[in-house]
Structure formats: C-alpha cells, structure tokens
N, C-alpha and C. Protein backbone atom coordinates (compact mmCIF):
# COMPACT_ATOMS: atom_id res chain seq x y z
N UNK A 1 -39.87 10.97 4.35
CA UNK A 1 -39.59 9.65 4.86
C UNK A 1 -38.64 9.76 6.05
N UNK A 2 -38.81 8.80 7.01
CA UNK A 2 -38.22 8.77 8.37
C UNK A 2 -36.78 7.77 7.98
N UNK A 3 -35.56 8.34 7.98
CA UNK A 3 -34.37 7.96 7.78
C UNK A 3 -33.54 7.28 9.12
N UNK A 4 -34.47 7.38 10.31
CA UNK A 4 -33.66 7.49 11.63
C UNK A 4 -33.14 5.94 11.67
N UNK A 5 -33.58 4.74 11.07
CA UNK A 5 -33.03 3.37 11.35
C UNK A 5 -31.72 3.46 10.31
N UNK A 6 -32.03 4.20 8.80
CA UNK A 6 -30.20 4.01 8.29
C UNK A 6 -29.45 5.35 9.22
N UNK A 7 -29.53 6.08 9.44
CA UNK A 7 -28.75 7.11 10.10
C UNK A 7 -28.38 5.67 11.52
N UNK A 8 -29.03 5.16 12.13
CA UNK A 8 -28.26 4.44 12.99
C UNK A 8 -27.73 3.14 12.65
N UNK A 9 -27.93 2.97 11.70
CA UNK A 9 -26.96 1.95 10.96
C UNK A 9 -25.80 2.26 10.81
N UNK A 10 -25.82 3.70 10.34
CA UNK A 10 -24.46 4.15 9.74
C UNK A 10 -23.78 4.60 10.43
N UNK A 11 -24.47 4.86 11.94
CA UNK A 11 -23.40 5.37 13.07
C UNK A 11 -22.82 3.60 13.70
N UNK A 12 -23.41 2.57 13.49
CA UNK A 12 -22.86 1.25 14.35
C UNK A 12 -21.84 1.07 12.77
N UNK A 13 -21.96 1.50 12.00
CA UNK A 13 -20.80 0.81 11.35
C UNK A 13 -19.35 2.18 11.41
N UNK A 14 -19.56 2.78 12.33
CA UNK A 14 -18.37 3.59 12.67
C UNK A 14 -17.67 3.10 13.42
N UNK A 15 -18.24 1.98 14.37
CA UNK A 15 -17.51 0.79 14.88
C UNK A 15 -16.00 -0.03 14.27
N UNK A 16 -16.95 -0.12 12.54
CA UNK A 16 -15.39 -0.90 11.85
C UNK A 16 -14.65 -0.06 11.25
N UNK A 17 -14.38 1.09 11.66
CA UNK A 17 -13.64 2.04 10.57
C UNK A 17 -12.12 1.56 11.12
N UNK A 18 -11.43 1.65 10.20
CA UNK A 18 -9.81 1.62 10.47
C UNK A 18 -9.60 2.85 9.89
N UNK A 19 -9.23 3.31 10.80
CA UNK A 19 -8.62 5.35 10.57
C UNK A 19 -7.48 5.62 11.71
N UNK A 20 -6.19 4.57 12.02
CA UNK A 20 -5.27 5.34 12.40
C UNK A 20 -4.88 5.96 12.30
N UNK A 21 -4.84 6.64 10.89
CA UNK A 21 -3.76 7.66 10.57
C UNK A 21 -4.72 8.84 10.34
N UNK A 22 -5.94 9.70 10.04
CA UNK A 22 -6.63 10.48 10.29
C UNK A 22 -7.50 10.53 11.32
N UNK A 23 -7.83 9.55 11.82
CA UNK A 23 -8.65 9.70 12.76
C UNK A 23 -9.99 10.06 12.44
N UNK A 24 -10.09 10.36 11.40
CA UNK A 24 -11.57 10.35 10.79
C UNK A 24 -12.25 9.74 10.26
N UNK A 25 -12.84 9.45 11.25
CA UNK A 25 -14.21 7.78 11.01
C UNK A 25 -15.60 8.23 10.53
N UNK A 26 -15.78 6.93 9.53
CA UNK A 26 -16.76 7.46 8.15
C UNK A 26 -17.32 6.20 8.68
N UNK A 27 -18.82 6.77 8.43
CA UNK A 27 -19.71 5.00 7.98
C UNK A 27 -20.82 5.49 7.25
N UNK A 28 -21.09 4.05 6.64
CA UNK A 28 -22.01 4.48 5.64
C UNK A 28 -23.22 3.47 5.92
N UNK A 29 -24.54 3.76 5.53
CA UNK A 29 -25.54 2.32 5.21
C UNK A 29 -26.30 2.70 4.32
N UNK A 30 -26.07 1.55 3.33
CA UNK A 30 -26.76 1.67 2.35
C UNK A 30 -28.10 0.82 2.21
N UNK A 31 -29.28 0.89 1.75
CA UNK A 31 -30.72 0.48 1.98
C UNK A 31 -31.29 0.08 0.47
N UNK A 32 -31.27 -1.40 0.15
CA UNK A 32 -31.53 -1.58 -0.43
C UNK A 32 -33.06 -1.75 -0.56
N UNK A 33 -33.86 -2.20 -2.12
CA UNK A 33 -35.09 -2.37 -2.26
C UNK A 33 -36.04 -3.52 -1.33
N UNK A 34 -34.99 -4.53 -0.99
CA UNK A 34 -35.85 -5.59 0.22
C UNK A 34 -35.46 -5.45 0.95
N UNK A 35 -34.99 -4.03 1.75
CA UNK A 35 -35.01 -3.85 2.95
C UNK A 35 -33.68 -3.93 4.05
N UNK A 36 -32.67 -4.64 3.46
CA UNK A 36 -31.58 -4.87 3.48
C UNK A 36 -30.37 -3.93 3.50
N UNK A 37 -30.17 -3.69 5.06
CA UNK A 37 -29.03 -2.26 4.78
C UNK A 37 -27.73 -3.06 5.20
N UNK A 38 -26.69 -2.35 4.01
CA UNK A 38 -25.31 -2.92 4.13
C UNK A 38 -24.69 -1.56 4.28
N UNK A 39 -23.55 -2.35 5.53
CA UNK A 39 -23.40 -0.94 6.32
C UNK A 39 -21.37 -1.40 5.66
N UNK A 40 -20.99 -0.09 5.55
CA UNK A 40 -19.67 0.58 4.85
C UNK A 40 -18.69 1.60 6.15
N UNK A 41 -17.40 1.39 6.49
CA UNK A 41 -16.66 2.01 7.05
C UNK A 41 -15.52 2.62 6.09
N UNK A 42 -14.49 3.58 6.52
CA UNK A 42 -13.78 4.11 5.93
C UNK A 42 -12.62 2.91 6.60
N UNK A 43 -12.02 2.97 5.47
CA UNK A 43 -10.61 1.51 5.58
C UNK A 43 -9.48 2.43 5.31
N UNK A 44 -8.42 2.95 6.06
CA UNK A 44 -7.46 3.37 5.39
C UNK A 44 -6.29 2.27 5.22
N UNK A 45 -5.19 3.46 4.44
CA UNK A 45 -4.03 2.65 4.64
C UNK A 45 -3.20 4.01 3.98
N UNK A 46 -1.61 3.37 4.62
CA UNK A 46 -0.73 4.19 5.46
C UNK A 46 0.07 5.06 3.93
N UNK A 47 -0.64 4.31 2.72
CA UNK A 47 -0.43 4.82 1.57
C UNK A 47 -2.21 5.32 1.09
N UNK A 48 -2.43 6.94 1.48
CA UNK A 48 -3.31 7.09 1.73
C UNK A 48 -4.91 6.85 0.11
N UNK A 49 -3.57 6.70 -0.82
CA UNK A 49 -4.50 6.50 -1.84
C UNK A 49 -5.08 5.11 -2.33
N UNK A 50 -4.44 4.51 -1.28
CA UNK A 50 -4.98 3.00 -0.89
C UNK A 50 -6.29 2.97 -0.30
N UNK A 51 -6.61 4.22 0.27
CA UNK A 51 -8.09 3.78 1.09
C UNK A 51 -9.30 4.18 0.34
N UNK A 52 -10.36 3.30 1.68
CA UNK A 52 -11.43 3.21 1.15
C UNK A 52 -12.51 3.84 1.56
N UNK A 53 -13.37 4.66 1.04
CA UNK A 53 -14.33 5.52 1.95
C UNK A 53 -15.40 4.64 2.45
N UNK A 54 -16.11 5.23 3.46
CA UNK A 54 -17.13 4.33 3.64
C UNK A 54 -18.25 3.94 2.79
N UNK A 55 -18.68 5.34 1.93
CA UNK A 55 -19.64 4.91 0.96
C UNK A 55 -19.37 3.88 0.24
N UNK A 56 -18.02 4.17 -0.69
CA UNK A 56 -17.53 3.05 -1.70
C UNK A 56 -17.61 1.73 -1.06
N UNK A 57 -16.99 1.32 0.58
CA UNK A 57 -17.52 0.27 1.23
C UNK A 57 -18.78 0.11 1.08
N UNK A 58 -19.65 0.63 1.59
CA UNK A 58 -21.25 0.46 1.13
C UNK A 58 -21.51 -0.79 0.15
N UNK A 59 -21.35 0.15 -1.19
CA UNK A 59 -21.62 0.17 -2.48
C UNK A 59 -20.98 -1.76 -2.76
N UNK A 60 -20.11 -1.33 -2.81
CA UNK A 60 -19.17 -2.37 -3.01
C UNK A 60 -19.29 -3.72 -2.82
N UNK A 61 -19.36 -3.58 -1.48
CA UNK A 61 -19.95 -4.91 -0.42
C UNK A 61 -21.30 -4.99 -1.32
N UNK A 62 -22.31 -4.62 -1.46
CA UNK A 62 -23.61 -4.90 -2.22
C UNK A 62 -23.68 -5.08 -3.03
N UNK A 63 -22.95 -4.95 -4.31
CA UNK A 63 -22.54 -5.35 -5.57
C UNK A 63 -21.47 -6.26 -5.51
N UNK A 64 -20.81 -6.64 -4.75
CA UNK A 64 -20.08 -8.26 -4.63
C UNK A 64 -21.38 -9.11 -3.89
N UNK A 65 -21.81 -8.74 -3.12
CA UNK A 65 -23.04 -10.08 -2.80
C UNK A 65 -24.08 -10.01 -3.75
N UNK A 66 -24.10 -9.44 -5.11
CA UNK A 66 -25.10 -10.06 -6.05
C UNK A 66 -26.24 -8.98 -5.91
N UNK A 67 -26.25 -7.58 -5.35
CA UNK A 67 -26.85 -6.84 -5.25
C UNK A 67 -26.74 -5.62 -6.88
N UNK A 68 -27.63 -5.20 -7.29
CA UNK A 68 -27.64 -4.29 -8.45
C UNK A 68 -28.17 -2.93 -8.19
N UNK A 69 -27.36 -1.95 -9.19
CA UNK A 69 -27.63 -0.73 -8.61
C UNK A 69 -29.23 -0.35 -8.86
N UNK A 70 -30.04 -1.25 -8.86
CA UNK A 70 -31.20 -1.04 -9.47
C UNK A 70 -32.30 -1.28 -7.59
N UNK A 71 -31.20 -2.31 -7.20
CA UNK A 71 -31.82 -1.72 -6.40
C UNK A 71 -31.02 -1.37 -4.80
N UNK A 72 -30.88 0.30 -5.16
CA UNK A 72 -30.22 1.00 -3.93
C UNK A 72 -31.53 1.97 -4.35
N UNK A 73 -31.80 2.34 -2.51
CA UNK A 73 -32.97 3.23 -2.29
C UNK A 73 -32.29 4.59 -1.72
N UNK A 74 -31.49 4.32 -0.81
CA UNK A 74 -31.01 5.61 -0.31
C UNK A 74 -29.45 4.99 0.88
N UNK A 75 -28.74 5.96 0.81
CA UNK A 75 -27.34 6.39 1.51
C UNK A 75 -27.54 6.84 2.69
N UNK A 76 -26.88 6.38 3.49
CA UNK A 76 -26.42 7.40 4.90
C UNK A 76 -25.15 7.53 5.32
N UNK A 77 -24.88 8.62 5.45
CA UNK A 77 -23.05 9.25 5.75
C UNK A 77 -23.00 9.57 7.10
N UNK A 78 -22.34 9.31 7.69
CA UNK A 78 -21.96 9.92 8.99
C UNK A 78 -20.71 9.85 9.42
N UNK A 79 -20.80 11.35 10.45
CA UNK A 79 -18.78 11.09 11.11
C UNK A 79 -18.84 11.88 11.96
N UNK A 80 -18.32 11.75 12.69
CA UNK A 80 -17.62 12.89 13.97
C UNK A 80 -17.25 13.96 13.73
N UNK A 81 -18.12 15.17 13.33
CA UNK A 81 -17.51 15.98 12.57
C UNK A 81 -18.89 17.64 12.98
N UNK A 82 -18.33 18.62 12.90
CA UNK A 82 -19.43 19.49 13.34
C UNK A 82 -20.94 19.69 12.79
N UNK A 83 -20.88 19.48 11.67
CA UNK A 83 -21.85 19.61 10.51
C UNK A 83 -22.14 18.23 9.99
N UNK A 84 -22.96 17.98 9.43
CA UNK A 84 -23.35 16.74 8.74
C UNK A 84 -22.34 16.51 7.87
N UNK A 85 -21.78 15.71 7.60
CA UNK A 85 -20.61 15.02 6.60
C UNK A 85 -21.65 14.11 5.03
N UNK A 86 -20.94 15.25 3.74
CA UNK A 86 -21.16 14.66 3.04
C UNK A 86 -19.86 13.47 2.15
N UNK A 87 -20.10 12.99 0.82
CA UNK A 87 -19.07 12.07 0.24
C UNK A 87 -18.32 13.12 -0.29
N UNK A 88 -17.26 12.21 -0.34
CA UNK A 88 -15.81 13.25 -0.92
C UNK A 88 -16.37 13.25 -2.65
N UNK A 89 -15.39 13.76 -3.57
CA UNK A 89 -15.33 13.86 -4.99
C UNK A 89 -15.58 12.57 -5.52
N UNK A 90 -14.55 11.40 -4.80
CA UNK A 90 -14.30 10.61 -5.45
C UNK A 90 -15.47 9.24 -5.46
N UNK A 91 -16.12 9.27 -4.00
CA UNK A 91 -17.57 8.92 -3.89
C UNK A 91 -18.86 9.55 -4.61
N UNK A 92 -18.76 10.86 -5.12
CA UNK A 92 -19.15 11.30 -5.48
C UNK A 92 -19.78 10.81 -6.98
N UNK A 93 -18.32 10.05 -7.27
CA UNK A 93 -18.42 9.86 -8.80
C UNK A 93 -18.65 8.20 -8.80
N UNK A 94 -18.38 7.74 -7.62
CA UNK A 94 -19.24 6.30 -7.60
C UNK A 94 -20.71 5.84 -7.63
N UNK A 95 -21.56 7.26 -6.86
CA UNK A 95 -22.63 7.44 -6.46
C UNK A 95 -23.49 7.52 -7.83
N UNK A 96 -23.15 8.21 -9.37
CA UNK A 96 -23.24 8.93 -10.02
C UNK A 96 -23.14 7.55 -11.05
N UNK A 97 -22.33 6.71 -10.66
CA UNK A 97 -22.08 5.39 -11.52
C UNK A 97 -23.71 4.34 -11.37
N UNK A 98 -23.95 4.52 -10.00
CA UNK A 98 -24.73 3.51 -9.81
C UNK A 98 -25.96 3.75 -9.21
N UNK A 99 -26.43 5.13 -8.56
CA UNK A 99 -27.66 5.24 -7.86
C UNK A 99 -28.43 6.60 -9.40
N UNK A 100 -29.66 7.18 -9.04
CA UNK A 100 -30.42 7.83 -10.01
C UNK A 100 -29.94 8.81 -9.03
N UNK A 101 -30.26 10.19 -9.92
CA UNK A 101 -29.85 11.06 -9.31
C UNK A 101 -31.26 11.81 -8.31
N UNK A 102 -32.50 11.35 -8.30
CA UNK A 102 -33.59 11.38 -7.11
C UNK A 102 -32.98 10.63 -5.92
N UNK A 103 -31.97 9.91 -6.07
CA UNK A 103 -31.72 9.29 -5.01
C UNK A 103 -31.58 10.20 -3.46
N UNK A 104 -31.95 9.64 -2.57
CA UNK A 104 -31.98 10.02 -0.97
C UNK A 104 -30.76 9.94 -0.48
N UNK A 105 -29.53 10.76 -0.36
CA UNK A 105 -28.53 10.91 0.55
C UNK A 105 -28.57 11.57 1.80
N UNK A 106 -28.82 11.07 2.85
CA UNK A 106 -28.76 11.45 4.21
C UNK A 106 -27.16 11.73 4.92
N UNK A 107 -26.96 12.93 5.37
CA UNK A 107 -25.91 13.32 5.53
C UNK A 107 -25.82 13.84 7.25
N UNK A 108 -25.05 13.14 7.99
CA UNK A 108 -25.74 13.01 9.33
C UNK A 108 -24.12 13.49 10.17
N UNK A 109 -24.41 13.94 11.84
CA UNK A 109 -22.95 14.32 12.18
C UNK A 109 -23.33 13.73 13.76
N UNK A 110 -22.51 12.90 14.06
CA UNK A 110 -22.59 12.20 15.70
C UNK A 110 -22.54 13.17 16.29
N UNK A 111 -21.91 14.54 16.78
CA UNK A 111 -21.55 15.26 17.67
C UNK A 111 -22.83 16.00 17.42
N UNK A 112 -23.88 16.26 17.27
CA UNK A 112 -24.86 17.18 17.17
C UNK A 112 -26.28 16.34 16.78
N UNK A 113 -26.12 15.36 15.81
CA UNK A 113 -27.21 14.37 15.37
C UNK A 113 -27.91 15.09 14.60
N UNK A 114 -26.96 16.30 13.58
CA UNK A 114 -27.87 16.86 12.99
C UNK A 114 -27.95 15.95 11.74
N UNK A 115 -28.95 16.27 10.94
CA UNK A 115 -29.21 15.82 9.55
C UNK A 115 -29.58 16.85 8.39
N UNK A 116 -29.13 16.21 7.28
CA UNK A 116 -29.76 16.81 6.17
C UNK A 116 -29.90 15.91 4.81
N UNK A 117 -31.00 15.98 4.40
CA UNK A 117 -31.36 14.90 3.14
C UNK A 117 -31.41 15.55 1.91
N UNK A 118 -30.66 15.55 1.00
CA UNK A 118 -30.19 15.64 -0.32
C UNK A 118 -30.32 14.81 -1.02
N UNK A 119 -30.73 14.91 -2.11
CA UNK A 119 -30.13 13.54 -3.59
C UNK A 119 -28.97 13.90 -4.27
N UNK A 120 -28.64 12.81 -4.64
CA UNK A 120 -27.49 12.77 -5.45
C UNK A 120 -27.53 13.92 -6.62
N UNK A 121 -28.40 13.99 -7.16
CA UNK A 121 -28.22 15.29 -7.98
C UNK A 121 -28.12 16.88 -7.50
N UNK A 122 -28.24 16.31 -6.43
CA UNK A 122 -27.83 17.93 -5.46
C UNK A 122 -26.27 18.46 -5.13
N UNK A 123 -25.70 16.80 -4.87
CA UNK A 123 -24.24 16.38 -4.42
C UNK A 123 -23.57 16.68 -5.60
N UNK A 124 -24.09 16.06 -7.11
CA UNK A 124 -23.27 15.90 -8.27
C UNK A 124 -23.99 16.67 -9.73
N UNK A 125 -23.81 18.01 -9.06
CA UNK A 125 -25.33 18.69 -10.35
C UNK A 125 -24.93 18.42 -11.91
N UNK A 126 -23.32 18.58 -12.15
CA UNK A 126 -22.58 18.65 -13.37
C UNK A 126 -21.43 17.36 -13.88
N UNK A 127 -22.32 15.93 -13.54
CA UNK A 127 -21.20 14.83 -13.44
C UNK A 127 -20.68 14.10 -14.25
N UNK A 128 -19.81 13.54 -14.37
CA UNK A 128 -19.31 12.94 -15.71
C UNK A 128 -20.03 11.26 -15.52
N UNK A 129 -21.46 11.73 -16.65
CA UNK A 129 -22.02 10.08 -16.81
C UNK A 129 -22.02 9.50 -18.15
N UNK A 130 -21.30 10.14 -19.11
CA UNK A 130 -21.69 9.92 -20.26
C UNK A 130 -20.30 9.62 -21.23
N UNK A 131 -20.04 8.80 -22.27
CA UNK A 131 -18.29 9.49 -22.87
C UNK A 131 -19.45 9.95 -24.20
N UNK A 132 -20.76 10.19 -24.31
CA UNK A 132 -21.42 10.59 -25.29
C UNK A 132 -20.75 12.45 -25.66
C-alpha cells in the first residue's frame, strides 16, 4: 500500500510541534477506517515528563472526538532526524493499548524522505497486554 498522503500529513503536522527545549520535532498522522487522518505533534514542557509525543497526540485527539481503536488503520512518524524515526517506549505501550499488532507503522525522516513500514508487532514483539 502507497503511504505517501499519511507520510505527508505527518510532515504538515511538524508545523504544530512545540519543542523549545529539544528541538526535536515529532509528527504523527494517524488514518482512520473512513478515511480521516488526525494529525499529532510532539508538545513539550519545560518539566520534561510533562510532554507529549506526537503519536500519543495522534491517538488521543481521535479517541476524544469519539473515534475507537477499532478503527485506526495505520501510523505515520516523522522528524528531522537521519534515519526514519520510530515511537519512543512509552508510545510504544500506547500503540499496544489500542491498535492490532498487523497494524501499519510508517516510520519516515524529512532530511532524506526515507521510509520504512513496520507493524506494531515488529516495534513491540514482547509487550505488556495482558495482567492475565
């Protein structure tokens, strides 16, 4: 599947990133089942465990407007960065909350436009989904 409209989603929402203090701007778009991509920036703050990644923006924003993880189709990550940028740990374990693990993560880098498409079970082979 041709990813190139969320990969440029997820580079215009690098637009809203607030990253004074790293300087490392995250965006995300997420693609829901009707077609509908909600696009996610990284939000910091100056107490760094205050912030917000862009995925979790994603996610978030789509599940406050009445969206269900039932229907997310696929992720796109991107950042200014040499290599394609994937989610940190802690997205990691959001991803793991709410998408299947066939899911489509597109992992994309502005300075090169390279890509690479993974699923979530590639990202999170051994994850904590269960208190079974």
């Amino acid at each position: 599947m041709d990813y190139q409209h969320l990969i440029t989603a997820a580079v215009k929402a690098l637009e809203h990133t607030y990253s004074p203090y790293s300087k490392f701007r995250v965006g995300a778009a997420l693609l829901l089942k009707d077609g509908t991509i909600v696009l996610g920036a990284n939000i910091e703050n100056i107490s760094f465990g205050a912030t917000n990644c862009a995925e979790r923006s994603a996610i978030f924003s789509a599940l406050s407007q009445g969206y269900k993880a039932s229907d997310f189709v696929a992720l796109a990550v991107t950042g200014d960065t040499e290599e394609p940028i994937a989610p940190c740990c802690i997205c990691r374990q959001v991803l793991v909350e709410f998408f299947k693990p066939t899911t489509p993560i597109i992992l994309h880098t502005t300075k090169t436009n390279k890509q690479k498409v993974v699923t979530l079970g590639d990202l999170a082979p051994y994850s904590f989904s269960s208190f079974e």
